[in-house]
ModelCIF file with pLDDT and N, C-alpha, C, O atoms, coordinates in Angstrom:
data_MODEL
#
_entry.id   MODEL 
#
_entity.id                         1 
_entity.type                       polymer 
_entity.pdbx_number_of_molecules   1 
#
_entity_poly.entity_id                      1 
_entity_poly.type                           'polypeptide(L)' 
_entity_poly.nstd_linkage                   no 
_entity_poly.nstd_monomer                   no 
_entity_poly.pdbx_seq_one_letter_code       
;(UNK)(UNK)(UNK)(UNK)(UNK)(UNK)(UNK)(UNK)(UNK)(UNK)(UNK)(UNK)(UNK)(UNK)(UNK)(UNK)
(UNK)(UNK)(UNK)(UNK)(UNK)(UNK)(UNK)(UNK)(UNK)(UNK)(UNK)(UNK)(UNK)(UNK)(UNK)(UNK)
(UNK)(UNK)(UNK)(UNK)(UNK)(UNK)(UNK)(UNK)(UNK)(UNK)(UNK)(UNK)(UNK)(UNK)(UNK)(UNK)
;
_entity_poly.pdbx_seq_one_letter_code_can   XXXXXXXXXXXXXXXXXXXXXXXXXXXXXXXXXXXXXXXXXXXXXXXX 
_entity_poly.pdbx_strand_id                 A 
#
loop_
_entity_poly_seq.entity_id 
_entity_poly_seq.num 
_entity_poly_seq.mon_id 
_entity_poly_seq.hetero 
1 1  UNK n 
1 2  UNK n 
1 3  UNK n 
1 4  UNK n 
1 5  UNK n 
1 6  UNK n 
1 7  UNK n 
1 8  UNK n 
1 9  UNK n 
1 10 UNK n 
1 11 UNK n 
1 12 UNK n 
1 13 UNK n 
1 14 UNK n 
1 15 UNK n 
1 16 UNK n 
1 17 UNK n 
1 18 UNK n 
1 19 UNK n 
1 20 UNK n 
1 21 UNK n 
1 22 UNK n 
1 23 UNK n 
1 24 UNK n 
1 25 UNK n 
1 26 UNK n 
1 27 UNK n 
1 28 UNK n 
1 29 UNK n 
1 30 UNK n 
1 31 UNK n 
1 32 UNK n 
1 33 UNK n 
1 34 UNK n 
1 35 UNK n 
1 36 UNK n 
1 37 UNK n 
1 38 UNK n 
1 39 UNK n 
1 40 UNK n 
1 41 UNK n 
1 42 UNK n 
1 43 UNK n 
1 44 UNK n 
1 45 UNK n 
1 46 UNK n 
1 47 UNK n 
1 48 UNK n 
#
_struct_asym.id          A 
_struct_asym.entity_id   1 
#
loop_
_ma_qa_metric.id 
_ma_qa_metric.mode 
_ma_qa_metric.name 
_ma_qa_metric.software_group_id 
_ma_qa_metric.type 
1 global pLDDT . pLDDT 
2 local  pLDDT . pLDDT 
#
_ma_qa_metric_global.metric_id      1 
_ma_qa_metric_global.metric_value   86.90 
_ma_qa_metric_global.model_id       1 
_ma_qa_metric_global.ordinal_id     1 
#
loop_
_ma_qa_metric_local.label_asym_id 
_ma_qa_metric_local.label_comp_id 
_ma_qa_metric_local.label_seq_id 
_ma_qa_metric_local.metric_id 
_ma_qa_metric_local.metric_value 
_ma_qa_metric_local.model_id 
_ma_qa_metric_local.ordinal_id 
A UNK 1  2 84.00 1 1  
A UNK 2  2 83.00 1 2  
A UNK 3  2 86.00 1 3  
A UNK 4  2 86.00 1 4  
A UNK 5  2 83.00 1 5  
A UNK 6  2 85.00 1 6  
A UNK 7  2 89.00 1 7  
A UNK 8  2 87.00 1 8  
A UNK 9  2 84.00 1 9  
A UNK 10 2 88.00 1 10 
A UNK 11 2 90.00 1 11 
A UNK 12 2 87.00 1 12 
A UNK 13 2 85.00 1 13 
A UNK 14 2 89.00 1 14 
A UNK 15 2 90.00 1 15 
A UNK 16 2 88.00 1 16 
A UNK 17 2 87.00 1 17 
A UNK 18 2 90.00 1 18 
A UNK 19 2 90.00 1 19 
A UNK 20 2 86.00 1 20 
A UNK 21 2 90.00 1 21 
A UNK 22 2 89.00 1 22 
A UNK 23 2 88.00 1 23 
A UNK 24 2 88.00 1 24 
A UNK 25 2 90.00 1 25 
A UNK 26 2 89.00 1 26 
A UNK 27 2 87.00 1 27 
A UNK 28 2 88.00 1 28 
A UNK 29 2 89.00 1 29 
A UNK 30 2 87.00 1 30 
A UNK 31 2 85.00 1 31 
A UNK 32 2 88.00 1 32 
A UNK 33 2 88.00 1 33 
A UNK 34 2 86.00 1 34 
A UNK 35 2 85.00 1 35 
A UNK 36 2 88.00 1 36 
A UNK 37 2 86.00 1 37 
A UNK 38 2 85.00 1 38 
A UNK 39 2 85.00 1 39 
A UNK 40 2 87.00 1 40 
A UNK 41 2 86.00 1 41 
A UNK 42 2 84.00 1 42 
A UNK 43 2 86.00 1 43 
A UNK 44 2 87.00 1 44 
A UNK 45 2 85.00 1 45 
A UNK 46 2 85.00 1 46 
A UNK 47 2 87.00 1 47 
A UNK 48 2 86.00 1 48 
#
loop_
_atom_site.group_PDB 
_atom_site.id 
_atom_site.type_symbol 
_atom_site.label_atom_id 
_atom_site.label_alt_id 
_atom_site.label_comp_id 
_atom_site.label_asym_id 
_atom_site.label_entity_id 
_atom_site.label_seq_id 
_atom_site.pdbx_PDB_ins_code 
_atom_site.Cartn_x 
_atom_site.Cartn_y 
_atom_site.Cartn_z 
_atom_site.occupancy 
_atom_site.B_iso_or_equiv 
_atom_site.pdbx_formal_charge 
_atom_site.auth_seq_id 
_atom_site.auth_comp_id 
_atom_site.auth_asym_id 
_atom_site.auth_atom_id 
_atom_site.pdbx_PDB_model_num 
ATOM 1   N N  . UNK A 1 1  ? 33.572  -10.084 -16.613 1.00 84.00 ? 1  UNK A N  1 
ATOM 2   C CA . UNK A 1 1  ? 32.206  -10.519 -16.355 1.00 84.00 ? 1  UNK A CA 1 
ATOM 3   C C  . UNK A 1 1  ? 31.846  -10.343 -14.879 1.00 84.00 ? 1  UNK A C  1 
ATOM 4   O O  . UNK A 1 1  ? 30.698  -9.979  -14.622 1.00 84.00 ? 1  UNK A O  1 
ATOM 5   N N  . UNK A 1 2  ? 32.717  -10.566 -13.876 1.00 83.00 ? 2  UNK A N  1 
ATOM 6   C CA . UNK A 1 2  ? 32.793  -10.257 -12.422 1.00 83.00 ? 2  UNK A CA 1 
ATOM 7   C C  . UNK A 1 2  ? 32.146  -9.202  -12.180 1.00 83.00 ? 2  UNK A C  1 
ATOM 8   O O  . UNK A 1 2  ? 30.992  -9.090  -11.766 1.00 83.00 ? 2  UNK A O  1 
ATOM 9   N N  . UNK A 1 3  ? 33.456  -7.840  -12.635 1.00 86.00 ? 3  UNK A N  1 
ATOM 10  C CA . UNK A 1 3  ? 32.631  -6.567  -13.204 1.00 86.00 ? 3  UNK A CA 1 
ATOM 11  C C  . UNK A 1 3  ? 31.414  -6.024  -12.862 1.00 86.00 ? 3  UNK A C  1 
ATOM 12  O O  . UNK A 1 3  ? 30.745  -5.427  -12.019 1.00 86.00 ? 3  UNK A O  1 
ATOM 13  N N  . UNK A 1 4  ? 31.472  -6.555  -13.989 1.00 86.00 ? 4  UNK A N  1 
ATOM 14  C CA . UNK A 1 4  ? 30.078  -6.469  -14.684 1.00 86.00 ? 4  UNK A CA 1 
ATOM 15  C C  . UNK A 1 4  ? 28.606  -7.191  -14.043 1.00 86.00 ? 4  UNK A C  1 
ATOM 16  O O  . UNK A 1 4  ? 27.405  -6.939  -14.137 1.00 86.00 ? 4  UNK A O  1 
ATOM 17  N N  . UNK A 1 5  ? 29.442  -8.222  -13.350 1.00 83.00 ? 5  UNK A N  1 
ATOM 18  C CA . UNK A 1 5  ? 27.863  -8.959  -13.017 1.00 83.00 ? 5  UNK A CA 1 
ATOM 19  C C  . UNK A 1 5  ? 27.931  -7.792  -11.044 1.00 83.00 ? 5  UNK A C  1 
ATOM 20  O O  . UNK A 1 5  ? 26.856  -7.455  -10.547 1.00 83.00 ? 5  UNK A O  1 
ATOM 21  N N  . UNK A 1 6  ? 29.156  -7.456  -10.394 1.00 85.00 ? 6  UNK A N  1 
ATOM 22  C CA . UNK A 1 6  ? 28.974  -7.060  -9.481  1.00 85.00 ? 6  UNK A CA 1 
ATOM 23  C C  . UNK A 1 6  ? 28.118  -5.936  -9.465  1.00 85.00 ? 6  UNK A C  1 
ATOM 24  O O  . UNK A 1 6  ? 27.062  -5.833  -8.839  1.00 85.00 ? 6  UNK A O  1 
ATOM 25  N N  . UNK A 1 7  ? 28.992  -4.577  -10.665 1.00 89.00 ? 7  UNK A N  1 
ATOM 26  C CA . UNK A 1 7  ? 28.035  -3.692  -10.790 1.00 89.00 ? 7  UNK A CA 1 
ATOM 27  C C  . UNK A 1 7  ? 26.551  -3.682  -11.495 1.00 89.00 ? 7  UNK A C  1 
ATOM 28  O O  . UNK A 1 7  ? 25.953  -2.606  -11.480 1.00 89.00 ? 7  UNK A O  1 
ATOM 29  N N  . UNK A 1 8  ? 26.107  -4.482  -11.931 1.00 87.00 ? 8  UNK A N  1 
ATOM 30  C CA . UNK A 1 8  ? 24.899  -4.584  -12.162 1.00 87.00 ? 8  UNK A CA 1 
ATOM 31  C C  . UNK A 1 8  ? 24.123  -4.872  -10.442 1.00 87.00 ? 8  UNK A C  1 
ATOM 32  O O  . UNK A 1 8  ? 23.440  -4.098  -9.771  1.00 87.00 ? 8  UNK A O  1 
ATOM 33  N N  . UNK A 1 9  ? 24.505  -6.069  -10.190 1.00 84.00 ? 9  UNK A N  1 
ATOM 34  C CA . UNK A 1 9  ? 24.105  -6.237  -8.551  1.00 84.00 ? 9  UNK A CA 1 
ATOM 35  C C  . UNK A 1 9  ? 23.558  -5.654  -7.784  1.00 84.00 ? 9  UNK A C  1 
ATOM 36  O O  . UNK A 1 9  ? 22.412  -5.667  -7.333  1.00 84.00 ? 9  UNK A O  1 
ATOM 37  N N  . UNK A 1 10 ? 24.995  -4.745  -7.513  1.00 88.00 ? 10 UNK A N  1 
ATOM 38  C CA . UNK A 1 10 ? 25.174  -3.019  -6.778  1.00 88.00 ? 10 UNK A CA 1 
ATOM 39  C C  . UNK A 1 10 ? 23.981  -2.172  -7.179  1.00 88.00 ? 10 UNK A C  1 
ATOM 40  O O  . UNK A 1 10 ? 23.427  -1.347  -6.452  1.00 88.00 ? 10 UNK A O  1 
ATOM 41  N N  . UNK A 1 11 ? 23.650  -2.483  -8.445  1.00 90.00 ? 11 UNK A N  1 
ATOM 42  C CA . UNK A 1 11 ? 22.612  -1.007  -9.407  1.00 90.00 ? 11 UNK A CA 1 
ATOM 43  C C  . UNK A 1 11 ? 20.974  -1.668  -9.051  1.00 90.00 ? 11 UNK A C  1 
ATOM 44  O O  . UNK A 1 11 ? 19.986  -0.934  -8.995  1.00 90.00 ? 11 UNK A O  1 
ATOM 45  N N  . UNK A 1 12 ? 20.913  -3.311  -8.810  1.00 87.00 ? 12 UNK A N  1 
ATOM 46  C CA . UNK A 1 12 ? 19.978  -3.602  -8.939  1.00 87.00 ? 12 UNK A CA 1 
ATOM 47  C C  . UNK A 1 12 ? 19.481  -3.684  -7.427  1.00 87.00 ? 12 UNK A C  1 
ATOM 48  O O  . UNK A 1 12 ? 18.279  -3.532  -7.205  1.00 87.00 ? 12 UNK A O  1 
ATOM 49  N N  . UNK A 1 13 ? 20.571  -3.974  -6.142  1.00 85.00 ? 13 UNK A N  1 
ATOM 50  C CA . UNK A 1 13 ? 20.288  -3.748  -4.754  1.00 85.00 ? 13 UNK A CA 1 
ATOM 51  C C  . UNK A 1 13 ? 20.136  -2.313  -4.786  1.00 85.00 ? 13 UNK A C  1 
ATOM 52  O O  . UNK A 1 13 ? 19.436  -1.910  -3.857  1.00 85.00 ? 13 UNK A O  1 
ATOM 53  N N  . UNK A 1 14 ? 20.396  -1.771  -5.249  1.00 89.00 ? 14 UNK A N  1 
ATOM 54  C CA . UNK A 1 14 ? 19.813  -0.105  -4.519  1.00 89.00 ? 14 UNK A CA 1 
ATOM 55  C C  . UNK A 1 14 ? 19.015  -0.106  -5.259  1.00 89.00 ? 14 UNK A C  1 
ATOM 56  O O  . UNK A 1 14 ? 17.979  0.270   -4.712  1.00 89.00 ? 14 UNK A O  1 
ATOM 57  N N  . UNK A 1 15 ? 18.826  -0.394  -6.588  1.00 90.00 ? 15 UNK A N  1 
ATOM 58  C CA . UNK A 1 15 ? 17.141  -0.027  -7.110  1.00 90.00 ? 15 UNK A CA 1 
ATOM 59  C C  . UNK A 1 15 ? 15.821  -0.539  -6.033  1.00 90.00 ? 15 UNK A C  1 
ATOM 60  O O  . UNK A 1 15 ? 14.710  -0.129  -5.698  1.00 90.00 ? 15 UNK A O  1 
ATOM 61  N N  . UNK A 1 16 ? 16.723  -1.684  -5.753  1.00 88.00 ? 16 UNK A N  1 
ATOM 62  C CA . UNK A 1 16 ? 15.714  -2.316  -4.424  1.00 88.00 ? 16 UNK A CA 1 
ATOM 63  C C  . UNK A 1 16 ? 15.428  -1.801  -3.039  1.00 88.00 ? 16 UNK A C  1 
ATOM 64  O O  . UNK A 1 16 ? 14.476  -1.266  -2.470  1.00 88.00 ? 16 UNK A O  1 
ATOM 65  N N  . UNK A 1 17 ? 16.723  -2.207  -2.718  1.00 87.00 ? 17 UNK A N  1 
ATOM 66  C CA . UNK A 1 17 ? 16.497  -1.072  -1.716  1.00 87.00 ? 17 UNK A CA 1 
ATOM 67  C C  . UNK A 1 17 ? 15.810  0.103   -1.691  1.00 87.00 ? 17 UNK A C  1 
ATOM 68  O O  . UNK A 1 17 ? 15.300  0.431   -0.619  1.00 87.00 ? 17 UNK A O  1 
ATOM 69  N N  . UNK A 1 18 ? 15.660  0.962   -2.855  1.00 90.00 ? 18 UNK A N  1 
ATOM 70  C CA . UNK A 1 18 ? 15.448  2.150   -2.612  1.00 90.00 ? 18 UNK A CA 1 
ATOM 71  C C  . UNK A 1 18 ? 13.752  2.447   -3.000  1.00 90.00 ? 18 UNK A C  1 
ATOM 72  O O  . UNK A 1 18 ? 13.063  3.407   -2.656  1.00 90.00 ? 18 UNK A O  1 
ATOM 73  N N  . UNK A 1 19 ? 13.303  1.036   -3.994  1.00 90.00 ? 19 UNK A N  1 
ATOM 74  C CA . UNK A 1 19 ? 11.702  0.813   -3.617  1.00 90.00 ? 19 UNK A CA 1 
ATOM 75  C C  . UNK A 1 19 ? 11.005  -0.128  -2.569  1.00 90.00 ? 19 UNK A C  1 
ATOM 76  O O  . UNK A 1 19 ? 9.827   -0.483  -2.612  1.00 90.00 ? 19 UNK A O  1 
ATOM 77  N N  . UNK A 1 20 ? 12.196  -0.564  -1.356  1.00 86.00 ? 20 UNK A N  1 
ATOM 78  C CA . UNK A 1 20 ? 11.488  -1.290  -0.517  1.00 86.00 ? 20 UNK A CA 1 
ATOM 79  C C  . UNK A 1 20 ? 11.543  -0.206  0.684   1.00 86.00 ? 20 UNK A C  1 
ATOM 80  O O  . UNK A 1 20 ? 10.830  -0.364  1.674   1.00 86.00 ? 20 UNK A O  1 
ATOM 81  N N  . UNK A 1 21 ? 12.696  1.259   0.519   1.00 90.00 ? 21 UNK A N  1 
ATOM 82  C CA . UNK A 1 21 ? 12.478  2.262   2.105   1.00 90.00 ? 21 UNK A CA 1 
ATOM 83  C C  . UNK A 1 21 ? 11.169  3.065   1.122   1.00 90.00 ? 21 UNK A C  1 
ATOM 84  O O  . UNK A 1 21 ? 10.363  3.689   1.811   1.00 90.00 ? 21 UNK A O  1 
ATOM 85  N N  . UNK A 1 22 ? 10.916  3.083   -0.442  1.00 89.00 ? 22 UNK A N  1 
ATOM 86  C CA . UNK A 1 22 ? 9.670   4.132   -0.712  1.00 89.00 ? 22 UNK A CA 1 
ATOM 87  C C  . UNK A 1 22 ? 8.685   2.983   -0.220  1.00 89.00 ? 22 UNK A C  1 
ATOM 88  O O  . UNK A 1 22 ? 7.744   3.554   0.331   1.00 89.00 ? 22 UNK A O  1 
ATOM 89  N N  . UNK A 1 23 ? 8.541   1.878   -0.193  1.00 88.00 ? 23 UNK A N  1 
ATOM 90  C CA . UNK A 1 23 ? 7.581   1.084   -0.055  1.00 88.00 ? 23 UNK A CA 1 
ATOM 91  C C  . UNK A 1 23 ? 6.861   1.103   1.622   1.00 88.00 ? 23 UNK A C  1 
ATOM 92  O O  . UNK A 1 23 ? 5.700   1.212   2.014   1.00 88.00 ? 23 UNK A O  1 
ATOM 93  N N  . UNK A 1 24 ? 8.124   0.946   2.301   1.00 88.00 ? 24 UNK A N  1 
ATOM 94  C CA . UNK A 1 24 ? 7.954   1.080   3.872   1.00 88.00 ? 24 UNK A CA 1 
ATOM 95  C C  . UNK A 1 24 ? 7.242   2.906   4.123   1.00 88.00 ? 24 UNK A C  1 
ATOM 96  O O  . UNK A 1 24 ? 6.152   3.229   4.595   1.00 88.00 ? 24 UNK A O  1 
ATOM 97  N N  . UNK A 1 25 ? 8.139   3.608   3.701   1.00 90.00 ? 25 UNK A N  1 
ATOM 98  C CA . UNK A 1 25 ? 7.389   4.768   3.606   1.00 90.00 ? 25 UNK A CA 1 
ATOM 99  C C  . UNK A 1 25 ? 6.382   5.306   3.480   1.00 90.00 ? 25 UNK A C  1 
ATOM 100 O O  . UNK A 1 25 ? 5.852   6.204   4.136   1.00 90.00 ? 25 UNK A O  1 
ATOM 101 N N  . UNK A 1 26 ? 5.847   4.352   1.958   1.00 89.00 ? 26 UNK A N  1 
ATOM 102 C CA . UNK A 1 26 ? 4.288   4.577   2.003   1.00 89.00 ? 26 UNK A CA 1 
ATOM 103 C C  . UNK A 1 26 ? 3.143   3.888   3.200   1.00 89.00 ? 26 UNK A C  1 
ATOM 104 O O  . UNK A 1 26 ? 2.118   4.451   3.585   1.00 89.00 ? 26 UNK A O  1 
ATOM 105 N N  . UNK A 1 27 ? 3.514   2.874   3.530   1.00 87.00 ? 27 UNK A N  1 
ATOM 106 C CA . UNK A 1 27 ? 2.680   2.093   4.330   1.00 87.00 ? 27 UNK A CA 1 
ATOM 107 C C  . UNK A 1 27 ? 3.208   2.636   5.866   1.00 87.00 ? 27 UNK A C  1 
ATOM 108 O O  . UNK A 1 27 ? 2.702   2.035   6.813   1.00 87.00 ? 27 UNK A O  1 
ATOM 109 N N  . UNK A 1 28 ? 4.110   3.641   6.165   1.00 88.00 ? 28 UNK A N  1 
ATOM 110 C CA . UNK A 1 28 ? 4.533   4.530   7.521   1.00 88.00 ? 28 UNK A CA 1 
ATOM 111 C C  . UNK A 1 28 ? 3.289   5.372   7.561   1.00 88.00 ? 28 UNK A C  1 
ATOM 112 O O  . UNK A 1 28 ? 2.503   5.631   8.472   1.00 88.00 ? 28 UNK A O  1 
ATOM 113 N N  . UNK A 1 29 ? 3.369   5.832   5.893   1.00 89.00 ? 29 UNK A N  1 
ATOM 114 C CA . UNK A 1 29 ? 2.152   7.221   5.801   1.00 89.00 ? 29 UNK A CA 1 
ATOM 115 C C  . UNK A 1 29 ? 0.928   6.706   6.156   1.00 89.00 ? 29 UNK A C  1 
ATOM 116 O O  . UNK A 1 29 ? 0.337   7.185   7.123   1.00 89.00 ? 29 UNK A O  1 
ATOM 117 N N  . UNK A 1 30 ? 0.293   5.481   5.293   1.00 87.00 ? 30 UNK A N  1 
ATOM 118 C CA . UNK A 1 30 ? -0.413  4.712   5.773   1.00 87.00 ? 30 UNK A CA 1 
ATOM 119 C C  . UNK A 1 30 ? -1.446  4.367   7.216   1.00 87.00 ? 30 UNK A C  1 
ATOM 120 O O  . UNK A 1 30 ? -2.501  4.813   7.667   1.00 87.00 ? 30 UNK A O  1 
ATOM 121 N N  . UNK A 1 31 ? -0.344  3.201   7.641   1.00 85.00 ? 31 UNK A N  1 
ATOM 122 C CA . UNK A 1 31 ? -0.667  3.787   8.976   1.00 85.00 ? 31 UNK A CA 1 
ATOM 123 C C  . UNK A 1 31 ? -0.711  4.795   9.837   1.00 85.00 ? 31 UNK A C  1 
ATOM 124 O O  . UNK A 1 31 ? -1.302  4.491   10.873  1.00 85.00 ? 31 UNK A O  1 
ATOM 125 N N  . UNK A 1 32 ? -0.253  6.027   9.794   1.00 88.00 ? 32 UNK A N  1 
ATOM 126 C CA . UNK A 1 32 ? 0.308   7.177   10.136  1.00 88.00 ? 32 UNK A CA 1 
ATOM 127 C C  . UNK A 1 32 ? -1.666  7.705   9.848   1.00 88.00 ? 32 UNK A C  1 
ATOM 128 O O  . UNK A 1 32 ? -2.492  7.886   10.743  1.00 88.00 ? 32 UNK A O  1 
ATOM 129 N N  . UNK A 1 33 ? -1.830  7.790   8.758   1.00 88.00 ? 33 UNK A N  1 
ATOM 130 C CA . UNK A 1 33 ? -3.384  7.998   8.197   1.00 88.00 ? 33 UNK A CA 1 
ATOM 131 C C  . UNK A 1 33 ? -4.652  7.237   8.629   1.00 88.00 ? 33 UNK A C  1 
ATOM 132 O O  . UNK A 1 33 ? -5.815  7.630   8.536   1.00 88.00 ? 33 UNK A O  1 
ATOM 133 N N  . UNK A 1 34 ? -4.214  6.112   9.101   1.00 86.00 ? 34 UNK A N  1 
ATOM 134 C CA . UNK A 1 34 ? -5.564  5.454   9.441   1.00 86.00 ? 34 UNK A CA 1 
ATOM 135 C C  . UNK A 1 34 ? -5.295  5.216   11.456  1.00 86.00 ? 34 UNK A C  1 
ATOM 136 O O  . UNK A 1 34 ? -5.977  4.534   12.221  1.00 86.00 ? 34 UNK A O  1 
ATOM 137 N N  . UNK A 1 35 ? -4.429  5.823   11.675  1.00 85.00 ? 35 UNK A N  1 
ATOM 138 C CA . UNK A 1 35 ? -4.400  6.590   13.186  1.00 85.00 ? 35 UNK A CA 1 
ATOM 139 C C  . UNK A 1 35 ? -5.155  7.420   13.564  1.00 85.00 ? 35 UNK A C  1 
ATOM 140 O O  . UNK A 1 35 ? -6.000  7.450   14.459  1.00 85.00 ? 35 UNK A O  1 
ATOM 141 N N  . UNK A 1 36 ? -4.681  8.372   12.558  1.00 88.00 ? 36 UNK A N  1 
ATOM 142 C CA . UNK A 1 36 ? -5.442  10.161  12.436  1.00 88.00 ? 36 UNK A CA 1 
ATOM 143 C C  . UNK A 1 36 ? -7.018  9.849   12.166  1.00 88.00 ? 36 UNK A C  1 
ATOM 144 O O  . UNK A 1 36 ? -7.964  10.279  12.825  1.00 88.00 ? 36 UNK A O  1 
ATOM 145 N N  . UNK A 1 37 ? -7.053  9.126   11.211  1.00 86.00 ? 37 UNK A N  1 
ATOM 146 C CA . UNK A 1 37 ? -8.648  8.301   11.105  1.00 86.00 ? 37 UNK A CA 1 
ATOM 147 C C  . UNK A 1 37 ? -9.351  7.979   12.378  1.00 86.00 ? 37 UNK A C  1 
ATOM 148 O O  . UNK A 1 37 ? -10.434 8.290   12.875  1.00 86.00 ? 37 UNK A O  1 
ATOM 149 N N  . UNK A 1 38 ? -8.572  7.414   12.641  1.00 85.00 ? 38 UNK A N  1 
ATOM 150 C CA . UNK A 1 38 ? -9.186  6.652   14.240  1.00 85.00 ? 38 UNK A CA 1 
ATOM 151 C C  . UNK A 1 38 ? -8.998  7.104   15.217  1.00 85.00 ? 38 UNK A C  1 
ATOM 152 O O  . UNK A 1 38 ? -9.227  6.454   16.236  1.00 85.00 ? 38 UNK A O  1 
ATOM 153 N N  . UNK A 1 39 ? -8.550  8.287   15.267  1.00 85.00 ? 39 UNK A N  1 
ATOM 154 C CA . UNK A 1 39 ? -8.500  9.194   16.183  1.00 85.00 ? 39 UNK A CA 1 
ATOM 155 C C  . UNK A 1 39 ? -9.324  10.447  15.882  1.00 85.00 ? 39 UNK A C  1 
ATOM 156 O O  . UNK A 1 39 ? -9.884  11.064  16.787  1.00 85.00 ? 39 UNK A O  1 
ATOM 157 N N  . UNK A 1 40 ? -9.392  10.827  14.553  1.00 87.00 ? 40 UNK A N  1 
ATOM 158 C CA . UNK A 1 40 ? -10.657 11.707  14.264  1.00 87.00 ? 40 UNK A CA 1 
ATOM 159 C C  . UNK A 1 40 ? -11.879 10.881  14.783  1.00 87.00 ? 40 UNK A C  1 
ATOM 160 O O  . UNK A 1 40 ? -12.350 11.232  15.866  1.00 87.00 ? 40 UNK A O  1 
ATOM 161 N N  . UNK A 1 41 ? -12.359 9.981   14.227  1.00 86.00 ? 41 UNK A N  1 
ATOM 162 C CA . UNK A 1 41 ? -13.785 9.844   14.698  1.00 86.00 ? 41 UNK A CA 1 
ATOM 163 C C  . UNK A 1 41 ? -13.901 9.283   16.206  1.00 86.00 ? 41 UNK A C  1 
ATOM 164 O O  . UNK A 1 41 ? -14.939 9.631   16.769  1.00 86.00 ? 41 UNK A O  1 
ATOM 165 N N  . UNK A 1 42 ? -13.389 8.812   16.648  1.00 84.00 ? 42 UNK A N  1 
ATOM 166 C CA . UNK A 1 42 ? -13.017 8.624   18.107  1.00 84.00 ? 42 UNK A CA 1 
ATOM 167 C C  . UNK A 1 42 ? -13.505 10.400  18.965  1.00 84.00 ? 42 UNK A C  1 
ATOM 168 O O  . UNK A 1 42 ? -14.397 10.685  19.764  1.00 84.00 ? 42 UNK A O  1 
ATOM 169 N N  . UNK A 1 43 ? -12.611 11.092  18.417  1.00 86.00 ? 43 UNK A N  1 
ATOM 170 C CA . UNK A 1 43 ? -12.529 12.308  19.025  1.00 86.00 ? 43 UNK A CA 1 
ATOM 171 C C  . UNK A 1 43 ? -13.728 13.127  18.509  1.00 86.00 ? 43 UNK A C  1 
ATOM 172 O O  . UNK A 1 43 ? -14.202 14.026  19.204  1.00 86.00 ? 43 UNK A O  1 
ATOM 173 N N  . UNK A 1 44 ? -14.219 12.824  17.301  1.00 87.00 ? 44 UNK A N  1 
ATOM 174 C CA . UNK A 1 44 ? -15.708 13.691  17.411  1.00 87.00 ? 44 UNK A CA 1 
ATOM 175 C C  . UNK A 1 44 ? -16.780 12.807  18.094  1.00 87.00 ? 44 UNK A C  1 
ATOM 176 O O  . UNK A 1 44 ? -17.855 13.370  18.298  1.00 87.00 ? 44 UNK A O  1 
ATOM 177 N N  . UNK A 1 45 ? -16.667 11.538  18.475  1.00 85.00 ? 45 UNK A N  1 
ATOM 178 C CA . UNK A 1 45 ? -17.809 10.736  19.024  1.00 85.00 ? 45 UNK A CA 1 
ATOM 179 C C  . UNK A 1 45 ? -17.627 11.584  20.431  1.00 85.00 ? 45 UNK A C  1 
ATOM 180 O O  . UNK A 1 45 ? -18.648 12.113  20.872  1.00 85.00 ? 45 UNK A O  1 
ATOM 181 N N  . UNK A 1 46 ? -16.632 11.716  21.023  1.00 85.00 ? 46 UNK A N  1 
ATOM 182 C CA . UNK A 1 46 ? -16.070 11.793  22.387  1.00 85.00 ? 46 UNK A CA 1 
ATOM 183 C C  . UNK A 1 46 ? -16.769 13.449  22.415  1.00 85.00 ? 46 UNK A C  1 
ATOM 184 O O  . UNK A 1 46 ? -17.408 13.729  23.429  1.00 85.00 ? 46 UNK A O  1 
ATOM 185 N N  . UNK A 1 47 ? -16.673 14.286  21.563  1.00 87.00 ? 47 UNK A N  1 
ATOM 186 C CA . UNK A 1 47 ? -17.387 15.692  21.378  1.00 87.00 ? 47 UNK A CA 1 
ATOM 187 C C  . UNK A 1 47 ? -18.433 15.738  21.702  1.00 87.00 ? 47 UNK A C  1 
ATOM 188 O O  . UNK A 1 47 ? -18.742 16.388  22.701  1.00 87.00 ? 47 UNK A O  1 
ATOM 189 N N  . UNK A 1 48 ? -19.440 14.989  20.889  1.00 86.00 ? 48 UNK A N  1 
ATOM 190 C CA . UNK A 1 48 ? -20.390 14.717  20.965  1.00 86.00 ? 48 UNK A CA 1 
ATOM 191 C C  . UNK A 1 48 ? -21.320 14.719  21.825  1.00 86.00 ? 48 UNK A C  1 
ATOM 192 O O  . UNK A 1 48 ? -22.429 14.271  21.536  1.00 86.00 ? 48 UNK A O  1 
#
């Protein structure tokens, strides 16, 4: 049962893990996007 309850654990921390670095990832892109945002219209006002 040890086993069994460890490797489940193991299967269920990296399932986690591995939707909390896609999770961080998305919200990297995220912000990463609403930079470029705010730096596009920034930079066409500044054109202008």
């Amino acid at each position: 049962y040890l086993k069994c309850s460890a490797q489940a654990a193991v299967e269920d921390s990296e399932r986690i893990f591995t939707e909390l670095i896609h999770s961080i990832e998305r919200r990297c892109s995220e912000v990463k996007e609403l930079i470029r945002d705010q730096e596009k219209v920034a930079v066409s006002r500044a054109e202008g």
